[in-house]
C-alpha atoms as a PDB file:
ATOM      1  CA  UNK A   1       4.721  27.283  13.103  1.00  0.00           C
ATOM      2  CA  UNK A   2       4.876  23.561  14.410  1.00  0.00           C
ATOM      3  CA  UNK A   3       7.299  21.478  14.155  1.00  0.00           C
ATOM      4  CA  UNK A   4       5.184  19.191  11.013  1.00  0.00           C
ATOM      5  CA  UNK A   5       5.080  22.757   9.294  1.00  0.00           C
ATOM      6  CA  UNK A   6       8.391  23.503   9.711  1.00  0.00           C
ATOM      7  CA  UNK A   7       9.567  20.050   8.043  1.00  0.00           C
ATOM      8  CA  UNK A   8       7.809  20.926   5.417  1.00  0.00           C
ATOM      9  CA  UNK A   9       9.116  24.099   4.334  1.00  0.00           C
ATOM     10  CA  UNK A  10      12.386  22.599   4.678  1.00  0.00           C
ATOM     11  CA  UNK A  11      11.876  19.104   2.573  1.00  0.00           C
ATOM     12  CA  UNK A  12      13.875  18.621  -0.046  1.00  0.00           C
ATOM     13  CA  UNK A  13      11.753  16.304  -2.174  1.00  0.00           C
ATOM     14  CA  UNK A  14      13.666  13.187  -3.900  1.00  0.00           C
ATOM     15  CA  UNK A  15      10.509  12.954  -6.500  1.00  0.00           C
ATOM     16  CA  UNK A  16       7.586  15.159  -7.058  1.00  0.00           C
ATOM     17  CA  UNK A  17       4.276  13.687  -8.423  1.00  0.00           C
ATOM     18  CA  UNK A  18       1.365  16.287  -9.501  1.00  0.00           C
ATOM     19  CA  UNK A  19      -2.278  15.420  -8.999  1.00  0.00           C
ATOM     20  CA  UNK A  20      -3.790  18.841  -9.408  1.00  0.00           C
ATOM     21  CA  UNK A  21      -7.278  18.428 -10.620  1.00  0.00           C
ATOM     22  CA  UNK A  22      -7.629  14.808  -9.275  1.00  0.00           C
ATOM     23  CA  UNK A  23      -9.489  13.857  -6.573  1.00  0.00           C
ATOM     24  CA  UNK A  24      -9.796  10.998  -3.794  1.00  0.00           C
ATOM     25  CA  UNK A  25      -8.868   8.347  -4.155  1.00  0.00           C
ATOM     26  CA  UNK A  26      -6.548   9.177  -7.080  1.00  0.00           C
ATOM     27  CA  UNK A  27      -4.250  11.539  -5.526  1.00  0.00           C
ATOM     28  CA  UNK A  28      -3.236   8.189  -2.773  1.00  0.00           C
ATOM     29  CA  UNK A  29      -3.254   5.560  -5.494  1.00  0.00           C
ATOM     30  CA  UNK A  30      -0.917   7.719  -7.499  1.00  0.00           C
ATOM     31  CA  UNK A  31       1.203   8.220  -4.322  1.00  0.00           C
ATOM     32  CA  UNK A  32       1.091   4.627  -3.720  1.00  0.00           C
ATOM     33  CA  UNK A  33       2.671   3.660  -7.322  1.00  0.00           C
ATOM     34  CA  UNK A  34       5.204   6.205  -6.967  1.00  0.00           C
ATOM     35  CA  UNK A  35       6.958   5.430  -3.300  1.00  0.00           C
ATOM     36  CA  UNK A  36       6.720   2.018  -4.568  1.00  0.00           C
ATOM     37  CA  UNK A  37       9.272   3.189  -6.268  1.00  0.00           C
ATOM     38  CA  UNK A  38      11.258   4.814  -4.120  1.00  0.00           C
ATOM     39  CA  UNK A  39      14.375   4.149  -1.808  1.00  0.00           C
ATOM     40  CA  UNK A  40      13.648   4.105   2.192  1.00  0.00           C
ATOM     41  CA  UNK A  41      14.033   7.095   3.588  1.00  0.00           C
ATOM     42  CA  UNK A  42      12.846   9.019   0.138  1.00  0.00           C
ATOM     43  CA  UNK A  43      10.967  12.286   0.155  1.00  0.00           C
ATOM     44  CA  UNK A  44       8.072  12.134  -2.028  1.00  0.00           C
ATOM     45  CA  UNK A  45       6.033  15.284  -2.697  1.00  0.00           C
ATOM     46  CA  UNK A  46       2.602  15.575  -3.915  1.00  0.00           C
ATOM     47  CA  UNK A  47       0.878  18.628  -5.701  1.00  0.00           C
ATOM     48  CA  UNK A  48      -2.548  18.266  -5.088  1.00  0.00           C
ATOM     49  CA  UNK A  49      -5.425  20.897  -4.778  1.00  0.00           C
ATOM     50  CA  UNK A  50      -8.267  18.519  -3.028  1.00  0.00           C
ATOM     51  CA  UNK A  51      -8.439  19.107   0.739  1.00  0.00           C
ATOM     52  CA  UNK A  52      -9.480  15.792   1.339  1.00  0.00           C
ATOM     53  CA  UNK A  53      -5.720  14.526   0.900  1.00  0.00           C
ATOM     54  CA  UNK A  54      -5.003  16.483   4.544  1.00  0.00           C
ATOM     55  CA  UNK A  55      -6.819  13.877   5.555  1.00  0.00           C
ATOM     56  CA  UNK A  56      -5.987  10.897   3.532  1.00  0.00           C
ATOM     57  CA  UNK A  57      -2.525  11.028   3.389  1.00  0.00           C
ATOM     58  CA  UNK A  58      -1.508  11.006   6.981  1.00  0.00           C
ATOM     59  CA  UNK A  59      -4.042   7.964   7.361  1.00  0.00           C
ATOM     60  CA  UNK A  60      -2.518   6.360   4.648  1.00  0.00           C
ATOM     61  CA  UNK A  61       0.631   7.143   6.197  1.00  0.00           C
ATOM     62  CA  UNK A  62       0.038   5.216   9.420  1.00  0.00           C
ATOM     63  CA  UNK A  63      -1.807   2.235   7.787  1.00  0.00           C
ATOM     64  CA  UNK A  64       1.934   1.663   5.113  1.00  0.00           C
ATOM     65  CA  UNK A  65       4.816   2.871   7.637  1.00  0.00           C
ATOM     66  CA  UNK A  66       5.595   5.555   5.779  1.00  0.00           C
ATOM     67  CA  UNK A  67       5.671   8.823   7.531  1.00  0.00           C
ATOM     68  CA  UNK A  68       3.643  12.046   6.527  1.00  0.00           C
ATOM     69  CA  UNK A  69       5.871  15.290   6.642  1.00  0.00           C
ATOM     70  CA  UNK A  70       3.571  17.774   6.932  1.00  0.00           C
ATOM     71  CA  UNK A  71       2.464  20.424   3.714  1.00  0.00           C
ATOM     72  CA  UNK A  72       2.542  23.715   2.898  1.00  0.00           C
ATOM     73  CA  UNK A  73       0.032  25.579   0.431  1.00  0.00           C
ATOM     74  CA  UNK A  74       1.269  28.055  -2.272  1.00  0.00           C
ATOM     75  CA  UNK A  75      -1.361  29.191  -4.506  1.00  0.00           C
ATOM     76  CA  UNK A  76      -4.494  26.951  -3.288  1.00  0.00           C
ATOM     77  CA  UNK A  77      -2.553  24.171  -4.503  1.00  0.00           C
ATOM     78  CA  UNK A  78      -1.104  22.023  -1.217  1.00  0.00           C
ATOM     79  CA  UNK A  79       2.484  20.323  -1.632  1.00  0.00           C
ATOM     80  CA  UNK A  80       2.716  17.378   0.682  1.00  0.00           C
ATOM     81  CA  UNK A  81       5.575  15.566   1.535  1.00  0.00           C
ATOM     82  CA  UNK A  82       6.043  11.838   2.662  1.00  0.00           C
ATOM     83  CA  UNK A  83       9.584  10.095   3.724  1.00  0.00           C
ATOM     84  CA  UNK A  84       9.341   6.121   2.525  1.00  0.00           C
ATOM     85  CA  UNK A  85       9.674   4.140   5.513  1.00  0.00           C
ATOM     86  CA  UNK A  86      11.006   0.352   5.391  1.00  0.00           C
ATOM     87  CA  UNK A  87       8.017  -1.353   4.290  1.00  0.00           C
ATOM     88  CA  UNK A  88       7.060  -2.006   1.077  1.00  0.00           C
ATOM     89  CA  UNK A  89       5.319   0.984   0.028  1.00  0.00           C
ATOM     90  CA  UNK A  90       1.816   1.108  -0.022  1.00  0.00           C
ATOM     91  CA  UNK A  91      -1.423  -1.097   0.621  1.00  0.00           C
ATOM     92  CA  UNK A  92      -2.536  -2.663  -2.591  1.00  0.00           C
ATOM     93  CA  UNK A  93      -5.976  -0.822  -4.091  1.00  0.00           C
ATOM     94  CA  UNK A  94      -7.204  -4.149  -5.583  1.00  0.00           C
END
């Protein structure tokens, strides 16, 4: 198990979001509204069952300073978790 894997078993999620049944680019808007939200250094996790978001989140991640935890899947649904970093939140989908 890496260590990404392992920090995900172990999160303790501040607020959970579910976007089961959505698909790109829902799932990161949604995300983006919700750490918005959020405290620095907040876990967010999101419920998702669209592969794509293994890929879009961690980009997403990079490009807004927040920092991708890693996922585990239970079910063939994923739950990803994101720690709010000290910038704002998110890039605007204008």
């Amino acid at each position: 198990m890496s260590a990404m894997e392992r920090s995900a078993v172990l999160a303790k999620a501040d607020a959970v979001i579910d976007t089961v049944g959505l698909y790109c680019p829902i799932p990161i808007i949604r995300t983006a509204e919700r750490i918005r939200q959020m405290a620095a250094g907040a876990i967010l996790e999101i419920l998702s069952d669209d592969r794509v978001i293994l890929l879009d989140l961690p980009a997403w991640c990079r490009s807004t300073g927040n920092e991708f935890m890693g996922h585990r899947e239970e079910s063939g649904e994923m739950r990803l978790f994101v720690r709010k970093g000290n910038r704002s939140g998110g890039a605007r989908h204008d």
